[in-house]
PDB file of N, CA and C in Angstrom:
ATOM      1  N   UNK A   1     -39.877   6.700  11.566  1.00  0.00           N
ATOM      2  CA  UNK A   1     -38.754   7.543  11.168  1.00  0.00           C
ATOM      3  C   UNK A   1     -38.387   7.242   9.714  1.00  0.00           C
ATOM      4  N   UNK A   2     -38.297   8.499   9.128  1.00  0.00           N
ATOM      5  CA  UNK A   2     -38.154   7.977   7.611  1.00  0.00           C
ATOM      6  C   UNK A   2     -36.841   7.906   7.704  1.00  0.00           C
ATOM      7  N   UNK A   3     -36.110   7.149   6.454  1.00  0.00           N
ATOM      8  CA  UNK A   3     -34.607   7.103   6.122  1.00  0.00           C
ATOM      9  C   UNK A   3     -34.097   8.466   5.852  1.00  0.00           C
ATOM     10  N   UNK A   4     -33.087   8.728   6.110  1.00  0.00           N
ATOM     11  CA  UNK A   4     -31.979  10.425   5.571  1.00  0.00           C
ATOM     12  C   UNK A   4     -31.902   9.996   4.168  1.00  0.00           C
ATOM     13  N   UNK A   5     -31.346   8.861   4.050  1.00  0.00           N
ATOM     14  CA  UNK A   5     -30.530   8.606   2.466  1.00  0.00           C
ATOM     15  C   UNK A   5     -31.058   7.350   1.595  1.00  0.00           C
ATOM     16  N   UNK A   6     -31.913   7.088   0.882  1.00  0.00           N
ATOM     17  CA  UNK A   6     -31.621   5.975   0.341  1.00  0.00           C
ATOM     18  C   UNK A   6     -30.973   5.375  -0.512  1.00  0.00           C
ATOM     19  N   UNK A   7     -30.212   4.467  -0.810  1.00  0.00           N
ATOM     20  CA  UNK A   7     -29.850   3.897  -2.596  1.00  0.00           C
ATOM     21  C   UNK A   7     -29.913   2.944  -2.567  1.00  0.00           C
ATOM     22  N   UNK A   8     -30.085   2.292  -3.811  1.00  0.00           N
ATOM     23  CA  UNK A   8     -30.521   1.041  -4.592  1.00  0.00           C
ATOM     24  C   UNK A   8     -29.763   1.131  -5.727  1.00  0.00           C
ATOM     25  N   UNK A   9     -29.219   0.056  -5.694  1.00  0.00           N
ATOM     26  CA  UNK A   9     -28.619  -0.263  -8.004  1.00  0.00           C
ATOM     27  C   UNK A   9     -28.065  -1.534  -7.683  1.00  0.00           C
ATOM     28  N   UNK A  10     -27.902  -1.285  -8.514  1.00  0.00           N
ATOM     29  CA  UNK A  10     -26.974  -3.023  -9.197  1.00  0.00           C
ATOM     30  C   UNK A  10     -25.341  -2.579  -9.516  1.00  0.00           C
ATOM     31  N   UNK A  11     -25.072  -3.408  -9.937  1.00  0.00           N
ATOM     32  CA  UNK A  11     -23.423  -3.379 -10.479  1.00  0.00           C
ATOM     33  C   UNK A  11     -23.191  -3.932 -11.703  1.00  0.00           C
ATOM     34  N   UNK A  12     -22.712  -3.729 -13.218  1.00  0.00           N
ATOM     35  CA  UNK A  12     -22.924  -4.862 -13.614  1.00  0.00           C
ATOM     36  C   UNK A  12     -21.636  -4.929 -14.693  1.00  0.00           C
ATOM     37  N   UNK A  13     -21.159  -5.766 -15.046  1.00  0.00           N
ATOM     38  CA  UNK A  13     -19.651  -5.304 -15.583  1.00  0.00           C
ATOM     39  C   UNK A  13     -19.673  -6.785 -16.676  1.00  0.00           C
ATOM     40  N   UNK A  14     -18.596  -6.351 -17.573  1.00  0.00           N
ATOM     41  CA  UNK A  14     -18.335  -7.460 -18.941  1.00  0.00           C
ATOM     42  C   UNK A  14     -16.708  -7.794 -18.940  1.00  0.00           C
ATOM     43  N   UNK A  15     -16.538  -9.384 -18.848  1.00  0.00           N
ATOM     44  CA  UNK A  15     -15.476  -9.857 -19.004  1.00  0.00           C
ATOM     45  C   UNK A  15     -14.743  -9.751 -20.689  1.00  0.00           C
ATOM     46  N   UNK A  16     -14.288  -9.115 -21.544  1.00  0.00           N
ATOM     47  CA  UNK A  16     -13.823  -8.625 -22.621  1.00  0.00           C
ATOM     48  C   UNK A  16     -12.420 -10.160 -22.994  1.00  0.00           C
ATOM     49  N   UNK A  17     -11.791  -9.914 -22.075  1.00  0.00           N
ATOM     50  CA  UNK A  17     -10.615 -10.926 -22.236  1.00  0.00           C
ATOM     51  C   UNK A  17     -10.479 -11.595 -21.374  1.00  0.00           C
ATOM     52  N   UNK A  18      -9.989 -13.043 -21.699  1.00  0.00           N
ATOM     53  CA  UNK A  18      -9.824 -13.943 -20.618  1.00  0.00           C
ATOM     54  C   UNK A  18      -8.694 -14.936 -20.661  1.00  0.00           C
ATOM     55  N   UNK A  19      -7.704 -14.478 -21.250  1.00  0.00           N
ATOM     56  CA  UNK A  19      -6.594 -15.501 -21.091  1.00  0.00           C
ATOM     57  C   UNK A  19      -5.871 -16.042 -19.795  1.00  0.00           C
ATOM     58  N   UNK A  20      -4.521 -16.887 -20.179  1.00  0.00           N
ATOM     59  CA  UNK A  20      -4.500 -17.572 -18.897  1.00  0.00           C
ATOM     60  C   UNK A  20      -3.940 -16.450 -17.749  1.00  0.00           C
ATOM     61  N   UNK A  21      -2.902 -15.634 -18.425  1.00  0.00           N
ATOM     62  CA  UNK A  21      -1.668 -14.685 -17.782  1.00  0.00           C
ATOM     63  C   UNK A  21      -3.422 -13.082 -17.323  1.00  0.00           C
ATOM     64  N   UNK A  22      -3.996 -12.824 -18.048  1.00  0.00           N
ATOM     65  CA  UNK A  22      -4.532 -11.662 -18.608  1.00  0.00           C
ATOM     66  C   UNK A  22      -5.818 -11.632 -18.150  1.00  0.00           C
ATOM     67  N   UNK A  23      -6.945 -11.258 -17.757  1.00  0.00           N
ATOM     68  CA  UNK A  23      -8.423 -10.406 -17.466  1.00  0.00           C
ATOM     69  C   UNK A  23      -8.416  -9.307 -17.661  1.00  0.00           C
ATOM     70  N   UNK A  24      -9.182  -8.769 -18.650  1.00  0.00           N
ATOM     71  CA  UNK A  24      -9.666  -7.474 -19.138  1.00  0.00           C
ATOM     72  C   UNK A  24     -11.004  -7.586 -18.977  1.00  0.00           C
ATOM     73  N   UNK A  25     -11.759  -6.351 -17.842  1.00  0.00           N
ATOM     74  CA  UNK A  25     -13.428  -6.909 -17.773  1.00  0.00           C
ATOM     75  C   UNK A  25     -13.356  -5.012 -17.810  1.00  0.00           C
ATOM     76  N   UNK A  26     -14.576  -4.900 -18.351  1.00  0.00           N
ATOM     77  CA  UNK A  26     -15.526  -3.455 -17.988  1.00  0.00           C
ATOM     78  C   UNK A  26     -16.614  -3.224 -17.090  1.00  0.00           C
ATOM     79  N   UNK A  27     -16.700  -2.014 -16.424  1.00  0.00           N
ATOM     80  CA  UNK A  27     -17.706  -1.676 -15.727  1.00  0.00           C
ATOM     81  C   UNK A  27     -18.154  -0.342 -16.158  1.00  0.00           C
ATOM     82  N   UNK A  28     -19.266  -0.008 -16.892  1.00  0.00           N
ATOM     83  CA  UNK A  28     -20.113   0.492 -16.900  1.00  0.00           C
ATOM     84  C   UNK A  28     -20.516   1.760 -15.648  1.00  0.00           C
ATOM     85  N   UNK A  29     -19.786   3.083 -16.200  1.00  0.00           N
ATOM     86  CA  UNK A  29     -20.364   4.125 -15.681  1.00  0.00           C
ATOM     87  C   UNK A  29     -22.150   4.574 -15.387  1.00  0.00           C
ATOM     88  N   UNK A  30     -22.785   3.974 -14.315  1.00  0.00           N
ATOM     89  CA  UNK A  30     -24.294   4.024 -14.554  1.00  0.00           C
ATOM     90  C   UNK A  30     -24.496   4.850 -13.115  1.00  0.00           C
ATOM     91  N   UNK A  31     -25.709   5.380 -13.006  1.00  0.00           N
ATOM     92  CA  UNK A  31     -26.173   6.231 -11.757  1.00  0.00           C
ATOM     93  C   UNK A  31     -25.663   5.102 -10.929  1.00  0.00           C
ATOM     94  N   UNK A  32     -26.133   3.375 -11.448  1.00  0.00           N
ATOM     95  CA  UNK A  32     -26.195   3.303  -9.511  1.00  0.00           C
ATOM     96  C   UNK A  32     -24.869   2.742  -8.914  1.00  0.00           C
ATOM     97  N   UNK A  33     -23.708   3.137  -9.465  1.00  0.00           N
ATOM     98  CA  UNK A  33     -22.372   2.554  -8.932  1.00  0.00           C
ATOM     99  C   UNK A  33     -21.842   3.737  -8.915  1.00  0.00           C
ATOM    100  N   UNK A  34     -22.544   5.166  -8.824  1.00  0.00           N
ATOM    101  CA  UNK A  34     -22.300   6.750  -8.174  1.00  0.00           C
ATOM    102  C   UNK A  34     -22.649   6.749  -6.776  1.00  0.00           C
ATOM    103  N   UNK A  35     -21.926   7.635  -6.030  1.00  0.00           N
ATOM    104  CA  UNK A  35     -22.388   7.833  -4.681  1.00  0.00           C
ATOM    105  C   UNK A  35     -23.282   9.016  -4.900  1.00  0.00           C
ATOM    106  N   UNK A  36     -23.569  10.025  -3.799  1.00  0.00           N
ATOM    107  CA  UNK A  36     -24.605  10.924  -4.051  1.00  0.00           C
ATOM    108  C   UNK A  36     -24.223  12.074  -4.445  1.00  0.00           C
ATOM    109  N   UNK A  37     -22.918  12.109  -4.444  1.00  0.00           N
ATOM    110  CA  UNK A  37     -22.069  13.028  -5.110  1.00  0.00           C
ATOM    111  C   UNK A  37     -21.394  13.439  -6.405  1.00  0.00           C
ATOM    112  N   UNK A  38     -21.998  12.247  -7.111  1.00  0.00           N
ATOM    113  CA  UNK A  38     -21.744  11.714  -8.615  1.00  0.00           C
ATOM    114  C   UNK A  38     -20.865  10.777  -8.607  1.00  0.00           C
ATOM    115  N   UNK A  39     -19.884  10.855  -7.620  1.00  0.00           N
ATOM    116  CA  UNK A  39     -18.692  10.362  -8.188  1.00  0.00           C
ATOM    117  C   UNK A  39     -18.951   8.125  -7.972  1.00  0.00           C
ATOM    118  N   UNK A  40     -17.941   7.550  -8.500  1.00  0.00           N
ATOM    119  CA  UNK A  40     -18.042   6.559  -8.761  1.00  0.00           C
ATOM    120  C   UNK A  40     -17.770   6.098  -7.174  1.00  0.00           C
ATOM    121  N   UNK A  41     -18.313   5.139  -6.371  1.00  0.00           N
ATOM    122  CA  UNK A  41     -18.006   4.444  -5.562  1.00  0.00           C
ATOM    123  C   UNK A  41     -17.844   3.849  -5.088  1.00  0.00           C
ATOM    124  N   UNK A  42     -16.773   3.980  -4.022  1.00  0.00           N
ATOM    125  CA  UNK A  42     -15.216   3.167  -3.992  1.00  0.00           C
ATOM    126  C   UNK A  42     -15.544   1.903  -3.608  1.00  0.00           C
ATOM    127  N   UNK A  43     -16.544   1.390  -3.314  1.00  0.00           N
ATOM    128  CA  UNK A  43     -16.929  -0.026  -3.264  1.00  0.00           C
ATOM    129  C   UNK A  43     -17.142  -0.947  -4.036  1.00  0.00           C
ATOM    130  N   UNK A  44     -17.987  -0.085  -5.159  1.00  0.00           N
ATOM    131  CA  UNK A  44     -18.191  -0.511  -6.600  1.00  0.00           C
ATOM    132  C   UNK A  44     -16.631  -1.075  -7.028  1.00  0.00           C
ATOM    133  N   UNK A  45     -15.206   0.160  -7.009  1.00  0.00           N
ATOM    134  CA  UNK A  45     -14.682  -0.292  -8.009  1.00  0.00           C
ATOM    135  C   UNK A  45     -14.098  -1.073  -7.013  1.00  0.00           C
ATOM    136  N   UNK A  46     -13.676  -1.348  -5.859  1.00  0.00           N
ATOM    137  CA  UNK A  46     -13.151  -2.256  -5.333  1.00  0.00           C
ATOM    138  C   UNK A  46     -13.600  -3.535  -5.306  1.00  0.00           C
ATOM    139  N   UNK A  47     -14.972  -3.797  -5.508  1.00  0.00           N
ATOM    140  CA  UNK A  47     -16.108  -4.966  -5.808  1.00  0.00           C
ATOM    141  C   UNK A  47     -15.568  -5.249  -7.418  1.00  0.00           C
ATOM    142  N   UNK A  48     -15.281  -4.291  -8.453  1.00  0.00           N
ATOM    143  CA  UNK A  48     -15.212  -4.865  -9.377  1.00  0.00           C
ATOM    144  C   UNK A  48     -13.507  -5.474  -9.527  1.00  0.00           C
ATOM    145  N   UNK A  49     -12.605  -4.972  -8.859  1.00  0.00           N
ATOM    146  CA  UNK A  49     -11.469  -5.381  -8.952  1.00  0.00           C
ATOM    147  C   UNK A  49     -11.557  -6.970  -8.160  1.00  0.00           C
ATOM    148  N   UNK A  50     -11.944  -7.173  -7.113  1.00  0.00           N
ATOM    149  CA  UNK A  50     -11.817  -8.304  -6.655  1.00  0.00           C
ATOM    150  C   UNK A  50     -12.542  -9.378  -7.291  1.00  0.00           C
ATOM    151  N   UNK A  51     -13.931  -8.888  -7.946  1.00  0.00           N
ATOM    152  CA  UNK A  51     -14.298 -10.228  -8.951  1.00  0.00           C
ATOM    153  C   UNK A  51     -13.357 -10.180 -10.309  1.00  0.00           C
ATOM    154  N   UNK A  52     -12.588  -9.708 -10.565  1.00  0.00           N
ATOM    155  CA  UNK A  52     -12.097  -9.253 -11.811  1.00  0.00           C
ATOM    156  C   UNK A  52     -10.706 -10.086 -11.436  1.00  0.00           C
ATOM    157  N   UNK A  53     -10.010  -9.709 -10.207  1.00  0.00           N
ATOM    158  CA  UNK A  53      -8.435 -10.510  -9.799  1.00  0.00           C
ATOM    159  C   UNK A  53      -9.181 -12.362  -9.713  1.00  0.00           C
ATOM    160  N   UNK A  54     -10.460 -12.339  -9.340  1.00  0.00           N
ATOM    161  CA  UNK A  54     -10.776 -13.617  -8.998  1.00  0.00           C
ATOM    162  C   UNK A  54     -11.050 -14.508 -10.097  1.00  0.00           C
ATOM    163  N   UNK A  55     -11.840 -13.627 -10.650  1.00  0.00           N
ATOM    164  CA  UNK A  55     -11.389 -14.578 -12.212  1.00  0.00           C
ATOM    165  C   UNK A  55     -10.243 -14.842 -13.192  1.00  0.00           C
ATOM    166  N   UNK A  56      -9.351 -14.447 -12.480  1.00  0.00           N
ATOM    167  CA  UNK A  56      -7.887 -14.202 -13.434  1.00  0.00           C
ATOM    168  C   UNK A  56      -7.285 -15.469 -12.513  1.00  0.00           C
ATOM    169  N   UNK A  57      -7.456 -15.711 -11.155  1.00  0.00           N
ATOM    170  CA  UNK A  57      -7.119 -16.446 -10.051  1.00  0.00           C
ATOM    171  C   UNK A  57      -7.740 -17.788 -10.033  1.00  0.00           C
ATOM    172  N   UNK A  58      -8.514 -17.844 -10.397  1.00  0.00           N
ATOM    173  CA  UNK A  58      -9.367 -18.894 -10.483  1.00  0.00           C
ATOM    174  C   UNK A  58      -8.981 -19.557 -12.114  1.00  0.00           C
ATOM    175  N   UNK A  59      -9.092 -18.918 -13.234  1.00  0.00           N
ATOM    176  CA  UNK A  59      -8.841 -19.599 -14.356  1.00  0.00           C
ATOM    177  C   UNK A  59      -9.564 -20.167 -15.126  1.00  0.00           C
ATOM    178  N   UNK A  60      -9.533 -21.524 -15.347  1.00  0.00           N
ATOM    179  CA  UNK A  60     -10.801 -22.148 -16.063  1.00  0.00           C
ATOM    180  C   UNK A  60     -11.027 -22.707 -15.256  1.00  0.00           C
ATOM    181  N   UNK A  61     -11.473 -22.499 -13.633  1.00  0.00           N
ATOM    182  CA  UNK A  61     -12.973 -23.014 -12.941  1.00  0.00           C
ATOM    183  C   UNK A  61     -13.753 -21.860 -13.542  1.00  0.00           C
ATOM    184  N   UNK A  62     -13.923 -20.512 -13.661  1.00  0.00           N
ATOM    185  CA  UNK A  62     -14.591 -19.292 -13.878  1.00  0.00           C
ATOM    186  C   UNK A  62     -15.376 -19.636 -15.651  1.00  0.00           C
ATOM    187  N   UNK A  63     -14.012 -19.842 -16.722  1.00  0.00           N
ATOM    188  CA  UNK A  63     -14.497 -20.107 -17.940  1.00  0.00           C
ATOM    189  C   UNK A  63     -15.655 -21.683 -17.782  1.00  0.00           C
ATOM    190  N   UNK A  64     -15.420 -22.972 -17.212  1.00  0.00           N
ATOM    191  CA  UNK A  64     -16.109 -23.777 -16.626  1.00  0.00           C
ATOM    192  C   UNK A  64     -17.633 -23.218 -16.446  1.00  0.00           C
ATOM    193  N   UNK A  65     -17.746 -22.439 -15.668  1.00  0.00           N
ATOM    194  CA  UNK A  65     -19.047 -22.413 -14.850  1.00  0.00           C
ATOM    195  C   UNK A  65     -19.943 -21.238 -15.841  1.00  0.00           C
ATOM    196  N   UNK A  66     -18.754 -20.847 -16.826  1.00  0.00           N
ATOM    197  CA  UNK A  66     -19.845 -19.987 -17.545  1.00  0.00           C
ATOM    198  C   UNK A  66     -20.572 -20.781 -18.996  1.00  0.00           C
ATOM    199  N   UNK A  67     -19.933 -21.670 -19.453  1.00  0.00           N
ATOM    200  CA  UNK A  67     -20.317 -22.775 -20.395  1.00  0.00           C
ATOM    201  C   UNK A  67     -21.800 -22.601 -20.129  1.00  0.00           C
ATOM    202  N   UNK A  68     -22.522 -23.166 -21.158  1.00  0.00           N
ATOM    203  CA  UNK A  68     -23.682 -23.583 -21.494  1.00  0.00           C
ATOM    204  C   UNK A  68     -23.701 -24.970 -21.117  1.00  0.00           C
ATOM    205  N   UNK A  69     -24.769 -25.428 -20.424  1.00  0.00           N
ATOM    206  CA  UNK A  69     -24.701 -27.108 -19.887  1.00  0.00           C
ATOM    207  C   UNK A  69     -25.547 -28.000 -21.299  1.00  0.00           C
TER     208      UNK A  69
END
């Protein structure tokens, strides 16, 4: 049985600001964080809000782990 629907992508987004109070990150309008309808989906941006509150939540464990060793 073949599949009805497939998709595949990635997600991929840029932290811009990172102060202590503040997170400003972008996500990138790309095909694969569209549903099949074009529109953006709602998982995507809810995926990007929760890594986005988590790094604002977290603080400098997040700035920490992104350092160069």
């Amino acid at each position: 049985m073949e599949d009805f629907l497939k998709i595949e992508g990635k997600i991929e987004f840029d932290v811009v600001e990172h102060v202590p109070e503040r997170v400003v990150s972008e996500m990138p309008i790309q095909p694969s964080v569209k549903n099949p309808y074009g529109v953006v989906h709602a998982g995507a941006i809810l995926w990007f809000a929760d890594v986005t509150a988590s790094i604002l939540l977290l603080g400098s464990s997040y700035q920490n782990r992104q350092s160069p060793n």
